[in-house]
Each structure stands twice: as structure tokens, then as C-alpha cells.
C-alpha atoms as a PDB file:
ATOM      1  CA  UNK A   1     -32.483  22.532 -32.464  1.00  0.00           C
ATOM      2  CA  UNK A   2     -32.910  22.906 -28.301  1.00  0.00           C
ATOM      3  CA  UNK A   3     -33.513  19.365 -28.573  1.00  0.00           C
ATOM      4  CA  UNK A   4     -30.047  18.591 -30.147  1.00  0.00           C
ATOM      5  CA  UNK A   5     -28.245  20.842 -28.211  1.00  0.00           C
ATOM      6  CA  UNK A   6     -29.932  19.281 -24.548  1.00  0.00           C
ATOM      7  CA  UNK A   7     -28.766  15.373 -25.952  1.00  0.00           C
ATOM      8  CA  UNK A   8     -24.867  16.598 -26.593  1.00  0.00           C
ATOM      9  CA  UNK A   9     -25.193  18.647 -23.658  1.00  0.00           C
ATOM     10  CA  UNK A  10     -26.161  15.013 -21.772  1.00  0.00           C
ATOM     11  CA  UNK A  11     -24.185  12.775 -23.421  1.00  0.00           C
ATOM     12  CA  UNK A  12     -20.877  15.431 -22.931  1.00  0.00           C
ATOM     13  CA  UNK A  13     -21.845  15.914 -19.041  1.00  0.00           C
ATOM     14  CA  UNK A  14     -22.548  11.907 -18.806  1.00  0.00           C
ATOM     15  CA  UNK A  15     -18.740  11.402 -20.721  1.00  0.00           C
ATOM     16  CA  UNK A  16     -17.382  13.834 -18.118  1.00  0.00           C
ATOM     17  CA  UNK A  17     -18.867  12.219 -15.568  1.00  0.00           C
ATOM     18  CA  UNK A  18     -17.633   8.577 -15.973  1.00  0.00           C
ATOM     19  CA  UNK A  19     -14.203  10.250 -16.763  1.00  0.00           C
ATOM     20  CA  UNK A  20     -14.275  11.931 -13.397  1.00  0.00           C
ATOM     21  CA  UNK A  21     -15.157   8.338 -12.194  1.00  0.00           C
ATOM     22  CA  UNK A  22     -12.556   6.907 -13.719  1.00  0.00           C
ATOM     23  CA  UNK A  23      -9.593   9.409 -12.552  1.00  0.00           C
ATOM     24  CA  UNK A  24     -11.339   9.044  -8.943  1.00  0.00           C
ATOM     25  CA  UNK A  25     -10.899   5.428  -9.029  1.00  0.00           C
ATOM     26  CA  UNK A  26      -7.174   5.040 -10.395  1.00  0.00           C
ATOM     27  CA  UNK A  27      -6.455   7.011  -7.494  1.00  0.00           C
ATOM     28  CA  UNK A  28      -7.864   5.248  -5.270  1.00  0.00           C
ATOM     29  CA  UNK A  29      -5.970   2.353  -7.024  1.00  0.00           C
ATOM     30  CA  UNK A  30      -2.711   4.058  -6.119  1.00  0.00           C
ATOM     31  CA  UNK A  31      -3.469   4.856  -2.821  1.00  0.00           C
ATOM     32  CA  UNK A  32      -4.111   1.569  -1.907  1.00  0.00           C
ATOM     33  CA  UNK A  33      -0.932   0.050  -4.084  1.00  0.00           C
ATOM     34  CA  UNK A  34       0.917   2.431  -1.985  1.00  0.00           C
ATOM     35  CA  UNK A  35      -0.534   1.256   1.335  1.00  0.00           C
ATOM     36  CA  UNK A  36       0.465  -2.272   0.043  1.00  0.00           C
ATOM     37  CA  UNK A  37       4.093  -1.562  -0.354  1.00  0.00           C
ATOM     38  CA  UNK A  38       4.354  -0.108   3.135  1.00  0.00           C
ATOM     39  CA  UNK A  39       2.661  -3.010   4.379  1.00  0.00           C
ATOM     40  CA  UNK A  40       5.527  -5.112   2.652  1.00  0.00           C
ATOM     41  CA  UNK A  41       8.293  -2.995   3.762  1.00  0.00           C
ATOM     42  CA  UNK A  42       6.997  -2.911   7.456  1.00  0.00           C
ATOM     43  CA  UNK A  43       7.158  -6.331   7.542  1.00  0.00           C
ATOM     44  CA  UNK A  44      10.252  -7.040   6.523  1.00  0.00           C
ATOM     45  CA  UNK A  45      11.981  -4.241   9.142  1.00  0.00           C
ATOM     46  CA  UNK A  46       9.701  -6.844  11.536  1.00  0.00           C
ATOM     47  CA  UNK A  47      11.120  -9.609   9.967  1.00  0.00           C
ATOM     48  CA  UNK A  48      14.293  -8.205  10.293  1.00  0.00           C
ATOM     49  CA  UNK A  49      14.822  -7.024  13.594  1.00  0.00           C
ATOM     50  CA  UNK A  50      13.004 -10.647  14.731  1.00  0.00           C
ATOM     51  CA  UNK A  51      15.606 -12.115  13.131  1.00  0.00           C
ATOM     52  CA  UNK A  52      18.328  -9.845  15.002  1.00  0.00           C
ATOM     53  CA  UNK A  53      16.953  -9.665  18.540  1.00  0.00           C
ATOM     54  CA  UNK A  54      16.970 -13.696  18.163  1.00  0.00           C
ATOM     55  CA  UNK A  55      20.378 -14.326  17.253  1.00  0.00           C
ATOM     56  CA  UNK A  56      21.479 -11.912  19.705  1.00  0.00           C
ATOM     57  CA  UNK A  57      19.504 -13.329  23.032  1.00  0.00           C
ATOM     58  CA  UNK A  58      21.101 -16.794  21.224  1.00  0.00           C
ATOM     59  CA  UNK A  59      24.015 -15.222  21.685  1.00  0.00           C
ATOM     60  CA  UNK A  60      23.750 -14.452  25.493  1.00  0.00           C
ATOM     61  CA  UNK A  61      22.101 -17.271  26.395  1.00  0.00           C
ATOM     62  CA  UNK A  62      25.651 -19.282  25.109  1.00  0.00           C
ATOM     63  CA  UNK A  63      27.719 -16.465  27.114  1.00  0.00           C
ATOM     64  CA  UNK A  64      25.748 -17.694  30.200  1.00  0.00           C
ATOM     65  CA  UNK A  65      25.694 -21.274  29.719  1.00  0.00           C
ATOM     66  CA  UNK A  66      29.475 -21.626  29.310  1.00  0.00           C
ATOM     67  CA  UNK A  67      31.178 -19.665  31.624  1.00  0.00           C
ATOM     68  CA  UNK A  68      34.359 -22.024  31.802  1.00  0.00           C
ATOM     69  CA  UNK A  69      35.791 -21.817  28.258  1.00  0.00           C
END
């Protein structure tokens, strides 16, 4: 009987174990998706602003070179 109850007692701490395992590790799994979107969305704000500061030193560099229109 002892003997019975010690093998469900392993095999139910071993199930909660690979359970806790599991939860630990689709965490982990959403941390780093989440670190992955930020990546994304910092780069395109980079992008972005890239894209503005060039169009606008474009911009002054034409006001300069044409004075006379």
C-alpha cells in the first residue's frame, strides 16, 4: 500500500513539476515576443524620424543654395 501511495505521490509531483516548467517557459516566451515588438516599433520611430530630419536638412540645404529665386 506505502508503496502505491510513494509512485502516485512521484508521478503527481513529477506532472506538477513539468507543468510548472511549462507555465515558466510560455512566459518566458511572452516576455521575449514582447521585447520583439518593441524592438520593431523602436525602429520604425528611428526609421521615421531618419526619414524626417533628412528631408528637412534637404530642405535647407535648397534654401541656401538658391538665394536668388
Amino acid at each position: 500500500m506505502t508503496l502505491i501511495l510513494k509512485a502516485l505521490g512521484a508521478i503527481s509531483a513529477l506532472i506538477l513539476l513539468v507543468i510548472a516548467l511549462f507555465s515558466s517557459l510560455i512566459a518566458l516566451g511572452g516576455v521575449l515576443l514582447f521585447a520583439i515588438k518593441v524592438a520593431i516599433v523602436v525602429m520604425f520611430v528611428l526609421l521615421l524620424g531618419m526619414i524626417i530630419v533628412s528631408i528637412l536638412r534637404d530642405r535647407t540645404r535648397r534654401r541656401h543654395e538658391a538665394p536668388d529665386i
